[in-house]
N, C-alpha and C. Protein backbone atom coordinates (compact mmCIF):
# COMPACT_ATOMS: atom_id res chain seq x y z
N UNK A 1 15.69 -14.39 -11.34
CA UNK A 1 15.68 -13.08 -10.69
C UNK A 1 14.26 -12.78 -10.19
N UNK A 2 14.01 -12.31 -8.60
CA UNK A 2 12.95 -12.15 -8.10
C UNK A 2 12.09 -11.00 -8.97
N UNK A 3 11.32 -11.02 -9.03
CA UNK A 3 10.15 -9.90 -9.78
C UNK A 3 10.10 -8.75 -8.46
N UNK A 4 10.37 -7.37 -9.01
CA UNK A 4 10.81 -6.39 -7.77
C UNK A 4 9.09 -5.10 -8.20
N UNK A 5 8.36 -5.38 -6.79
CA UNK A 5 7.43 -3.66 -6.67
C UNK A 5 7.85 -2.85 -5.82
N UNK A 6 7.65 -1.73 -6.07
CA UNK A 6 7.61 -0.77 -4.97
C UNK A 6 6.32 0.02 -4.94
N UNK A 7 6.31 0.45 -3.24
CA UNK A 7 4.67 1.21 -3.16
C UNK A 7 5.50 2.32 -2.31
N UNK A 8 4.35 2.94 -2.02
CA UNK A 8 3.81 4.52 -1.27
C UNK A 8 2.93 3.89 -0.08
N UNK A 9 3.61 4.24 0.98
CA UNK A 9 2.51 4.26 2.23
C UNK A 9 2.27 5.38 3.23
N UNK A 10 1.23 6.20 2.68
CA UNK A 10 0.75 7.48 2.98
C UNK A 10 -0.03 7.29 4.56
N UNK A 11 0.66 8.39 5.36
CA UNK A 11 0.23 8.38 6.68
C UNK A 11 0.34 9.66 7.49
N UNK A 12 -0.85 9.13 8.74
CA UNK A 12 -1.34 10.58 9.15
C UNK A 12 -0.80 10.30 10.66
N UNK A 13 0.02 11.36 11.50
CA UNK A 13 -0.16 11.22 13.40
C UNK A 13 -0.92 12.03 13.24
N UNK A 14 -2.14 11.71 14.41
CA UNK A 14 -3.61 12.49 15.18
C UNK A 14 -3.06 13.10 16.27
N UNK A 15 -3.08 14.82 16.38
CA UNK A 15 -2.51 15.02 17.50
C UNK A 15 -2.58 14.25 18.70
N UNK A 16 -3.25 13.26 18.42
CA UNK A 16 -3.03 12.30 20.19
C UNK A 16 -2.49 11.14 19.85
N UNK A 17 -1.57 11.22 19.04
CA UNK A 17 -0.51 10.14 19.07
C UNK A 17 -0.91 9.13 17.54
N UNK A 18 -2.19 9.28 17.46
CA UNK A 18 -2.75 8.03 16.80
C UNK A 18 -2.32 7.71 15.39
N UNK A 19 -2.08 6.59 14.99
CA UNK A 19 -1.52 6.57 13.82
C UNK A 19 -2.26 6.00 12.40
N UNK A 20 -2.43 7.13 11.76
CA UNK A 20 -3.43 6.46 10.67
C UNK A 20 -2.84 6.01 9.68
N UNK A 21 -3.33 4.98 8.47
CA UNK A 21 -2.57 4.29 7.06
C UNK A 21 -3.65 4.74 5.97
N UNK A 22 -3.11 4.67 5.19
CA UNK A 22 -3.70 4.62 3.71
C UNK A 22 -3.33 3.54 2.80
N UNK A 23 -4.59 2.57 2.90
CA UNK A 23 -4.26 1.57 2.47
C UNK A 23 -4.94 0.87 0.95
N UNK A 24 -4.92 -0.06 -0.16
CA UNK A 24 -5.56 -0.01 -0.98
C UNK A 24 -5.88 -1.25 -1.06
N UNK A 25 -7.22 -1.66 -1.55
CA UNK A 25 -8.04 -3.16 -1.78
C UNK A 25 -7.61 -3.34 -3.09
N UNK A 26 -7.36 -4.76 -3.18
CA UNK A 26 -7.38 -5.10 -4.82
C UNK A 26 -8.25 -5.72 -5.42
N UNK A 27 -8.69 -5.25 -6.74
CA UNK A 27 -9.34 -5.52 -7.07
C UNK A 27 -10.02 -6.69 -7.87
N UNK A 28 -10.88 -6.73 -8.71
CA UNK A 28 -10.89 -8.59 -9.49
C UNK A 28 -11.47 -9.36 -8.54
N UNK A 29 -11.81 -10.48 -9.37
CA UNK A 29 -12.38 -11.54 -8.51
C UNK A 29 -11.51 -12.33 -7.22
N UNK A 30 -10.42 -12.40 -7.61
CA UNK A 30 -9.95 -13.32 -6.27
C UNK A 30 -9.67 -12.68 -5.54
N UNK A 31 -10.10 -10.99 -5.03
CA UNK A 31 -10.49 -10.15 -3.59
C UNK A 31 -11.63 -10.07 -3.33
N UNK A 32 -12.54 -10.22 -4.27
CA UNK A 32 -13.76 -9.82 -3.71
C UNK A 32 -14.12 -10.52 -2.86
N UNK A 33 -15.18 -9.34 -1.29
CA UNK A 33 -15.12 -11.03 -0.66
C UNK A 33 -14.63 -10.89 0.12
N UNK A 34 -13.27 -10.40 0.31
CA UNK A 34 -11.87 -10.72 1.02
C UNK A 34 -11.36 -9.08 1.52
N UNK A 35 -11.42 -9.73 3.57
CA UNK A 35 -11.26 -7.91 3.66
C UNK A 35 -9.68 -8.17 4.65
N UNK A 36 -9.98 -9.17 5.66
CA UNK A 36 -8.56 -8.82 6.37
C UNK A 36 -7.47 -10.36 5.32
N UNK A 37 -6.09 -9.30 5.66
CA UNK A 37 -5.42 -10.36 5.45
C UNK A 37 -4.92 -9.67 3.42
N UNK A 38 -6.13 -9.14 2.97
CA UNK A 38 -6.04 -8.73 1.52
C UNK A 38 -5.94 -7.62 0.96
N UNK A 39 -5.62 -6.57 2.08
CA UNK A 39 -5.03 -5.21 1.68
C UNK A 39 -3.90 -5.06 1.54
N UNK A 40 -2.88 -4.13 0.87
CA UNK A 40 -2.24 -3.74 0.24
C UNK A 40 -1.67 -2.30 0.28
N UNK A 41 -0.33 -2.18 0.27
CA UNK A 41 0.10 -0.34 0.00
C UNK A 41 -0.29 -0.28 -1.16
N UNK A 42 -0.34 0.90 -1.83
CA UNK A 42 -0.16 1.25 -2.97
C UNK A 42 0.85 0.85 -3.98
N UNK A 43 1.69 -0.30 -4.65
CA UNK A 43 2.32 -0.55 -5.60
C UNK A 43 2.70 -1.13 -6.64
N UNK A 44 3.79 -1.14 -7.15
CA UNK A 44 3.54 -2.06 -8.73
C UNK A 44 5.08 -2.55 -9.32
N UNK A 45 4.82 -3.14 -9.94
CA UNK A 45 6.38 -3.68 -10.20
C UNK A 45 7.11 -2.71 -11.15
N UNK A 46 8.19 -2.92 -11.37
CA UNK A 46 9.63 -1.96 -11.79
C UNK A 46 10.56 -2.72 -12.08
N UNK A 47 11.32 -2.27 -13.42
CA UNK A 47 11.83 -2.81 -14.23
C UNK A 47 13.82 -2.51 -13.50
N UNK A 48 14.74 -2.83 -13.44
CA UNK A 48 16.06 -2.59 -12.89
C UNK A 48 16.71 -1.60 -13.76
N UNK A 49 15.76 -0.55 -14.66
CA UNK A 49 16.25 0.79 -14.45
C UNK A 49 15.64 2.01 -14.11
N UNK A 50 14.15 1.87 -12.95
CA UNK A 50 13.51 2.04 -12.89
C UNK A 50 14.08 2.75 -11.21
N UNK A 51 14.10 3.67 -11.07
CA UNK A 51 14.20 4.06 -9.09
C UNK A 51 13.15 3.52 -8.41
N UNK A 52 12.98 2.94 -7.37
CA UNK A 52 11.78 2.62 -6.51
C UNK A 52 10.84 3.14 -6.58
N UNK A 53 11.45 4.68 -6.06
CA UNK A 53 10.85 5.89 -5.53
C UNK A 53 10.29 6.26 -6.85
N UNK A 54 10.48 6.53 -7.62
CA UNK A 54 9.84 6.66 -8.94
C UNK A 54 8.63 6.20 -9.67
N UNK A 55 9.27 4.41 -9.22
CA UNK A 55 8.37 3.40 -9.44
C UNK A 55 7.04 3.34 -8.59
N UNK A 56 7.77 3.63 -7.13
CA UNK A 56 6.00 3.95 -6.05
C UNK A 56 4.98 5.12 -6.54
N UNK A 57 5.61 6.07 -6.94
CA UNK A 57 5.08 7.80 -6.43
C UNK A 57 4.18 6.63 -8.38
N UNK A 58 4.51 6.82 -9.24
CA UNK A 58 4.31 6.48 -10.56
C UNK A 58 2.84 5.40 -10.08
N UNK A 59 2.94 4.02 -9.59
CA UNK A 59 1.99 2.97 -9.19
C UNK A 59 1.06 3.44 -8.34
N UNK A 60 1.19 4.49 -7.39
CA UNK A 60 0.43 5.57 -6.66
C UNK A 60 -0.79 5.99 -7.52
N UNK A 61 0.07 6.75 -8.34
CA UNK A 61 -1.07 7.51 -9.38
C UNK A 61 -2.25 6.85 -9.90
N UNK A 62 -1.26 6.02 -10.56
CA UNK A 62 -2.33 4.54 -11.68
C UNK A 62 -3.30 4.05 -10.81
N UNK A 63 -3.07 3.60 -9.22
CA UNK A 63 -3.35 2.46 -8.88
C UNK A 63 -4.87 3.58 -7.93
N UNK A 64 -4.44 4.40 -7.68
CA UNK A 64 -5.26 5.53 -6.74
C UNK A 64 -5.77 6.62 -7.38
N UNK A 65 -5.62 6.93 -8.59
CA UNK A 65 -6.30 7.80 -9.20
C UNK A 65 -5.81 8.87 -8.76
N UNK A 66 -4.99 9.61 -8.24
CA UNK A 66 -4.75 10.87 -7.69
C UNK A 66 -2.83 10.86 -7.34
N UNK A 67 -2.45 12.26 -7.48
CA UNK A 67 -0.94 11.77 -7.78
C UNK A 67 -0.62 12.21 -5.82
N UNK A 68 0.68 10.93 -6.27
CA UNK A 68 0.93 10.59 -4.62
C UNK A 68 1.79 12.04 -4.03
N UNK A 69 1.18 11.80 -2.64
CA UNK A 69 1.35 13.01 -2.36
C UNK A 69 2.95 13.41 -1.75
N UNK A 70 2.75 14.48 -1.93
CA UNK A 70 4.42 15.18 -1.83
C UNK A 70 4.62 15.10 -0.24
N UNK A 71 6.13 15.67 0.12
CA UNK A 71 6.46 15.62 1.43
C UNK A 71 7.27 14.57 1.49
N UNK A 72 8.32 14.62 3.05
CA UNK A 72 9.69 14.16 2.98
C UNK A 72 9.43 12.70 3.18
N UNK A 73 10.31 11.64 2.65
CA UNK A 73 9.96 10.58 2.47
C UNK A 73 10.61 9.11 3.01
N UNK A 74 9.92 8.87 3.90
CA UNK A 74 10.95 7.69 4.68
C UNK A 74 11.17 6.29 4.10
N UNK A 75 12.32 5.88 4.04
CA UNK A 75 12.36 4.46 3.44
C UNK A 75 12.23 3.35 4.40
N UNK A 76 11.52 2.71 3.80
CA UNK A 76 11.10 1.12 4.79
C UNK A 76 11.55 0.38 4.34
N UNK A 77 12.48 0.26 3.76
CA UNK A 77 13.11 -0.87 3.10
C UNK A 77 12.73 -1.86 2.11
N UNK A 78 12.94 -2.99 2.25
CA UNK A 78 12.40 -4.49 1.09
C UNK A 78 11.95 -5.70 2.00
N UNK A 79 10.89 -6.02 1.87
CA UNK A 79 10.48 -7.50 2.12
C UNK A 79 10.85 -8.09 0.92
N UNK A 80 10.13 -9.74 1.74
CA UNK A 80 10.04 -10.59 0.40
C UNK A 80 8.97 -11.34 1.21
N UNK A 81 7.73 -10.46 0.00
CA UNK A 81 6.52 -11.46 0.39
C UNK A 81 6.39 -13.01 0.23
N UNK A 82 5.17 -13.74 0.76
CA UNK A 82 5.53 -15.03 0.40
C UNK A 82 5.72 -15.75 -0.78
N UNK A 83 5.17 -14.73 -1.86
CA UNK A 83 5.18 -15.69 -3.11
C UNK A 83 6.13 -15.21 -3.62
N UNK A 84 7.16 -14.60 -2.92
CA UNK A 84 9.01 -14.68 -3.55
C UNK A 84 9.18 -12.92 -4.10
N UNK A 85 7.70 -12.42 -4.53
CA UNK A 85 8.59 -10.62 -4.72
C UNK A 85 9.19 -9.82 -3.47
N UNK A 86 10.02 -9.53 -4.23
CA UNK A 86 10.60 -8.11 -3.39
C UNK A 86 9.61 -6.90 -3.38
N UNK A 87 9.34 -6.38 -2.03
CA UNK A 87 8.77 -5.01 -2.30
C UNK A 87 9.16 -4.51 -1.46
N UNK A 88 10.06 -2.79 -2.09
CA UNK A 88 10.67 -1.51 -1.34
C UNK A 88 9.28 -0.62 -1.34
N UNK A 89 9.22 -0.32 0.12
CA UNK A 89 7.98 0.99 0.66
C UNK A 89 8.79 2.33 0.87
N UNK A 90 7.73 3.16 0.64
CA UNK A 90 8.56 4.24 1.51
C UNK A 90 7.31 4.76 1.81
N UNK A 91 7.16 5.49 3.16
CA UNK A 91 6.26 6.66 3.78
C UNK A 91 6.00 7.74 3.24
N UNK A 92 4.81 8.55 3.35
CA UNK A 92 4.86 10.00 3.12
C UNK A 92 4.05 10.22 3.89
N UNK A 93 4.06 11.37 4.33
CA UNK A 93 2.98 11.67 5.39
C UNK A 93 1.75 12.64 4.28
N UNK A 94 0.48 12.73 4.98
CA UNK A 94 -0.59 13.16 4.07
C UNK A 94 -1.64 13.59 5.07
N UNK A 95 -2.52 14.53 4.76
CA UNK A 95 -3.87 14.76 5.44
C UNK A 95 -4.51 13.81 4.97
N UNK A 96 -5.35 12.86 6.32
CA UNK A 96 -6.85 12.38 5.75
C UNK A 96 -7.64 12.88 4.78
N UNK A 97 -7.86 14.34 4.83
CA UNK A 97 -8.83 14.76 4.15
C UNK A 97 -8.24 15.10 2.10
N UNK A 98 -7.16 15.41 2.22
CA UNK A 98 -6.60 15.31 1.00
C UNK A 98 -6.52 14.16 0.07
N UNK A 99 -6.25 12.89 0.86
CA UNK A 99 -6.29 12.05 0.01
C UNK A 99 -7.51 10.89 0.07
N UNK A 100 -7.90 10.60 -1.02
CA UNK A 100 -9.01 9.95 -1.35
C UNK A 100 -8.78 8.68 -2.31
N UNK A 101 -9.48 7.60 -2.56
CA UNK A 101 -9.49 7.12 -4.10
C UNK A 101 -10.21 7.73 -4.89
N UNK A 102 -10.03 7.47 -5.95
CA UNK A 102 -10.62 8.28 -7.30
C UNK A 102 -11.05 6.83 -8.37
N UNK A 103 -10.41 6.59 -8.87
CA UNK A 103 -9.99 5.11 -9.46
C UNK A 103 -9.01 4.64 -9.85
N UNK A 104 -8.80 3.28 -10.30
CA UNK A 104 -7.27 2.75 -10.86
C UNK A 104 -7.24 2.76 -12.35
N UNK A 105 -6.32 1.96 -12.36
CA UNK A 105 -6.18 1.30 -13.77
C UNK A 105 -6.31 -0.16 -14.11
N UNK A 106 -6.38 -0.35 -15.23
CA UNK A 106 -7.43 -2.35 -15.39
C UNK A 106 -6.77 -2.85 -16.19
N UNK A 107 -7.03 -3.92 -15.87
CA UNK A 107 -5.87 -5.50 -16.44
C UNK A 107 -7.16 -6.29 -16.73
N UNK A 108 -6.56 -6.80 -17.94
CA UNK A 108 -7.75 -7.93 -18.46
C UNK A 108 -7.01 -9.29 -17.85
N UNK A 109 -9.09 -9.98 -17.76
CA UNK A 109 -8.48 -11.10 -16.99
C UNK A 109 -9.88 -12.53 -17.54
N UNK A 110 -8.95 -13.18 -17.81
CA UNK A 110 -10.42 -14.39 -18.15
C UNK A 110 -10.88 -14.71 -16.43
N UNK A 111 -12.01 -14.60 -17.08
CA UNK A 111 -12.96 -14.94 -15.87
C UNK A 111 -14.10 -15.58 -16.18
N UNK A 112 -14.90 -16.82 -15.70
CA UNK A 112 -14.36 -17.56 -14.59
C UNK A 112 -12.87 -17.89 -16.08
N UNK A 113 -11.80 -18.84 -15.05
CA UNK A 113 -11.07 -19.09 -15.68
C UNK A 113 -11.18 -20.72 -16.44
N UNK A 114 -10.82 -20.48 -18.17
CA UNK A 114 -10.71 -21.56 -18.86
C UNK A 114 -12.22 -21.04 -19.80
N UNK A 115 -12.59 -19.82 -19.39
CA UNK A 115 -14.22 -19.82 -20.11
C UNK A 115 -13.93 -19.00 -21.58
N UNK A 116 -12.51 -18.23 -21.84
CA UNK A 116 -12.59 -17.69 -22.56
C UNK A 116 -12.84 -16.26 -22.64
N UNK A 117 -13.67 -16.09 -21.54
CA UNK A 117 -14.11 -14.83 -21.17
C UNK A 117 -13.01 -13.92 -21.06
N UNK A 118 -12.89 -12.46 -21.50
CA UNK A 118 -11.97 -11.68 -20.40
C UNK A 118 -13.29 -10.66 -19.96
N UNK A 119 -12.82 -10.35 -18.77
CA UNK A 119 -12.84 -9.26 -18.18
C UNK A 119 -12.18 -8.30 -17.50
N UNK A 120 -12.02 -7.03 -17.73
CA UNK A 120 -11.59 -5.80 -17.50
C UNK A 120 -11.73 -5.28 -16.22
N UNK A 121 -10.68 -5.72 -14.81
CA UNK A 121 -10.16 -5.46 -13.65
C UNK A 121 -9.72 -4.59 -13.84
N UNK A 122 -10.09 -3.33 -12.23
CA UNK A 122 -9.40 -2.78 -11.63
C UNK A 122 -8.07 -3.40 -10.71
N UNK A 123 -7.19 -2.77 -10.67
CA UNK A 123 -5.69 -3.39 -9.73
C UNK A 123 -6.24 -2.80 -8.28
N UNK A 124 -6.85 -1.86 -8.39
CA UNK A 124 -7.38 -1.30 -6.97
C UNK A 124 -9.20 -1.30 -7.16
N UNK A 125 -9.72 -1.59 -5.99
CA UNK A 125 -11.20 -1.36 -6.45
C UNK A 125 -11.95 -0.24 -4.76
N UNK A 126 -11.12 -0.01 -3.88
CA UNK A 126 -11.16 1.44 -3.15
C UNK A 126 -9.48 1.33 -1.98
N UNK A 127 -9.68 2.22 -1.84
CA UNK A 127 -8.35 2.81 -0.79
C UNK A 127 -9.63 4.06 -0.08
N UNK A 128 -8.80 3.57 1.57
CA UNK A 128 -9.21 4.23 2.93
C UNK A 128 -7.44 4.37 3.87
N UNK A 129 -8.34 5.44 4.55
CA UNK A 129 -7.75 5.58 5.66
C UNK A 129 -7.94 4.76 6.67
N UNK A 130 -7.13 3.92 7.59
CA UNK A 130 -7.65 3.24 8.57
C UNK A 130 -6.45 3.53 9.72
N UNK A 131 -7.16 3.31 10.96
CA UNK A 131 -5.84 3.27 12.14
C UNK A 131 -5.19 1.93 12.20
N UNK A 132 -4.27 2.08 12.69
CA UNK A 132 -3.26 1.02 13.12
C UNK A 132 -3.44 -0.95 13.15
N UNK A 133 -4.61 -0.51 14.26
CA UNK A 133 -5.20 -1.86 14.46
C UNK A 133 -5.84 -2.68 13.32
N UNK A 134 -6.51 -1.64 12.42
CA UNK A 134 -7.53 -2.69 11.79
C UNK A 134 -6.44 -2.84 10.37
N UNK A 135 -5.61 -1.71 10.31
CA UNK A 135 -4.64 -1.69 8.89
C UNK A 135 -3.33 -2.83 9.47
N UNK A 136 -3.38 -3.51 10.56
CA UNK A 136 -2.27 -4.90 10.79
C UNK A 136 -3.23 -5.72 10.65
N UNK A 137 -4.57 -5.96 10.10
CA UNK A 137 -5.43 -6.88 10.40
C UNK A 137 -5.88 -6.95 8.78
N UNK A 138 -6.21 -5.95 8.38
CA UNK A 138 -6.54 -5.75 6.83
C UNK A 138 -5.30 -5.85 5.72
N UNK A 139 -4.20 -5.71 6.23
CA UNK A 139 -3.04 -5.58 5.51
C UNK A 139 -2.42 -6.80 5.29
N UNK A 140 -2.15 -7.54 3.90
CA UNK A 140 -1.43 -8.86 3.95
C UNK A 140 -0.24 -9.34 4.63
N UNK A 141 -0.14 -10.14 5.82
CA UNK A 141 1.18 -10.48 6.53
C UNK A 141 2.34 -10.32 6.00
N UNK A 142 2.86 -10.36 4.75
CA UNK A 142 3.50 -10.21 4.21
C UNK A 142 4.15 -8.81 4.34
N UNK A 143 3.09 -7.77 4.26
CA UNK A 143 3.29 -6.44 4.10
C UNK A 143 3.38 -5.46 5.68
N UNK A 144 2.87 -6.09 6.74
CA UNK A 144 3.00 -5.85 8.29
C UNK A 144 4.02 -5.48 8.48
N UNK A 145 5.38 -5.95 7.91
CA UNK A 145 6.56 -5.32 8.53
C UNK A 145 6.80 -3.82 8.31
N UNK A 146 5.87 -3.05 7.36
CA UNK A 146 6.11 -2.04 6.93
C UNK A 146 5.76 -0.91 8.27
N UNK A 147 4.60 -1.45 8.76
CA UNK A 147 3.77 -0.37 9.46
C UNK A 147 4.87 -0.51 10.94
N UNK A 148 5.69 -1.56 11.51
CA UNK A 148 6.71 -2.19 12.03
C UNK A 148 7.74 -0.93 11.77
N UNK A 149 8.26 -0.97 11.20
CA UNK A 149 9.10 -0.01 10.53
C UNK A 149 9.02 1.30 10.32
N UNK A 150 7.67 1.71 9.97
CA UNK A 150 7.36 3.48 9.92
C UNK A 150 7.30 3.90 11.45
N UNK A 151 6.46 3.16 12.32
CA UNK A 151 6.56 2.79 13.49
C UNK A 151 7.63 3.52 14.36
N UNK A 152 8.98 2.54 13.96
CA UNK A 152 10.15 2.51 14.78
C UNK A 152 10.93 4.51 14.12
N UNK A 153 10.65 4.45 12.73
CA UNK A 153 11.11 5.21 11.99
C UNK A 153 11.05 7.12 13.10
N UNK A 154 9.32 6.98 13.38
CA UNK A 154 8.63 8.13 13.77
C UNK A 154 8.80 8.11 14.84
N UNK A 155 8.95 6.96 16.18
CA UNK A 155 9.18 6.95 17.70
C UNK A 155 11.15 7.24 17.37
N UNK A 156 11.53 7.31 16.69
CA UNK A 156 13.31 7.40 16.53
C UNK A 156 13.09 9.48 16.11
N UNK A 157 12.28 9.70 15.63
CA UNK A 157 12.42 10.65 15.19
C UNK A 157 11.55 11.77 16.05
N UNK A 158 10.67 11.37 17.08
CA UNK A 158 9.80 11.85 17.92
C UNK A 158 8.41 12.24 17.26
N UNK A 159 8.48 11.52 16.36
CA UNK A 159 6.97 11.94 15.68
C UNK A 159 5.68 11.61 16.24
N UNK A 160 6.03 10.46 16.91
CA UNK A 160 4.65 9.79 17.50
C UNK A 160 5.07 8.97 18.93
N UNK A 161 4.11 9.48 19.50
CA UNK A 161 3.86 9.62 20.93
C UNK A 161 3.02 8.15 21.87
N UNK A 162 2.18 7.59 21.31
CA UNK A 162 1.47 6.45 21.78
C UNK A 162 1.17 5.56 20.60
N UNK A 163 2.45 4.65 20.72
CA UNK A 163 1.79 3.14 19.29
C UNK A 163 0.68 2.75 19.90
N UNK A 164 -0.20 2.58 19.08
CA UNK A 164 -1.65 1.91 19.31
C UNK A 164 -1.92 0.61 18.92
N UNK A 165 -1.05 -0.56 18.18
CA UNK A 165 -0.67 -1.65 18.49
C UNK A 165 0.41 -2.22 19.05
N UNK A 166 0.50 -4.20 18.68
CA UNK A 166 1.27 -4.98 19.04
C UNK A 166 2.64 -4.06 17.64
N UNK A 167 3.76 -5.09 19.06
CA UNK A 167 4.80 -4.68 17.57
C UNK A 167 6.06 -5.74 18.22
């Protein structure tokens, strides 16, 4: 049975169409270092009696320090990233200025590995706001179909006026 996360992907339209993300870096050694290609929504895995939506707004908190923000909530459905999880997104829309990182929560981890060592990782080590372009560039391929999808979600619903990328 595939290992199932769900996240929160908090977003802003700029009255001129523009579409902003809120996106989160992970943290630990094998990101550091590492900017496009290694961002991330906000989420975390969930157990099969667990609601998604539950499970995101919940991995939100932990992972961002600040509880995810309220407002109506669009579903993006499920990928399956490459290394075989399932992950269900859903949207919320948010002011830039409201939401921030604060900090996460930490997972011990031997480091270097085989030394014995642990050390005490953040799962997130900052979350930004970014537009469109640089959040399909910063965001793991895996996870692209999402912004794909909120995308189609908000031009279906008249929310947004000029996509500012490829799609």
């Amino acid at each position: 049975m595939p290992r199932r996360s769900a996240g929160l992907l908090p977003y802003h339209v700029a009255p001129n169409g523009a579409l902003q993300l809120f996106l989160a870096h992970p943290g630990g050694p094998f990101f550091a270092g590492r900017d496009e290609g290694a961002w991330t929504i906000a989420k975390g895995e969930h157990g099969p009696d667990e609601e998604p939506l539950a499970a995101a707004r919940r991995e939100f908190a932990e992972e961002i320090g600040r509880p995810a923000p309220e407002g109506p909530v669009i579903e993006l459905g499920e990928i399956r990233q490459p290394g075989g999880k399932l992950v269900t997104a859903f949207a919320v829309p948010a002011l830039p200025g409201s939401l921030t990182y604060a900090a996460s929560n930490t997972f011990p981890l031997e480091w270097p590995r085989g030394s014995g060592r642990v050390v005490w990782c953040p799962e997130i080590d900052r979350a930004e706001w970014m537009s469109e372009e640089p959040a399909r560039r910063r965001l793991g391929k895996g996870q692209v179909a999402f912004i794909d999808r909120l995308l189609d979600q908000l031009a279906d619903d008249g929310g947004l006026t000029a996509p500012a990328g490829p799609r």
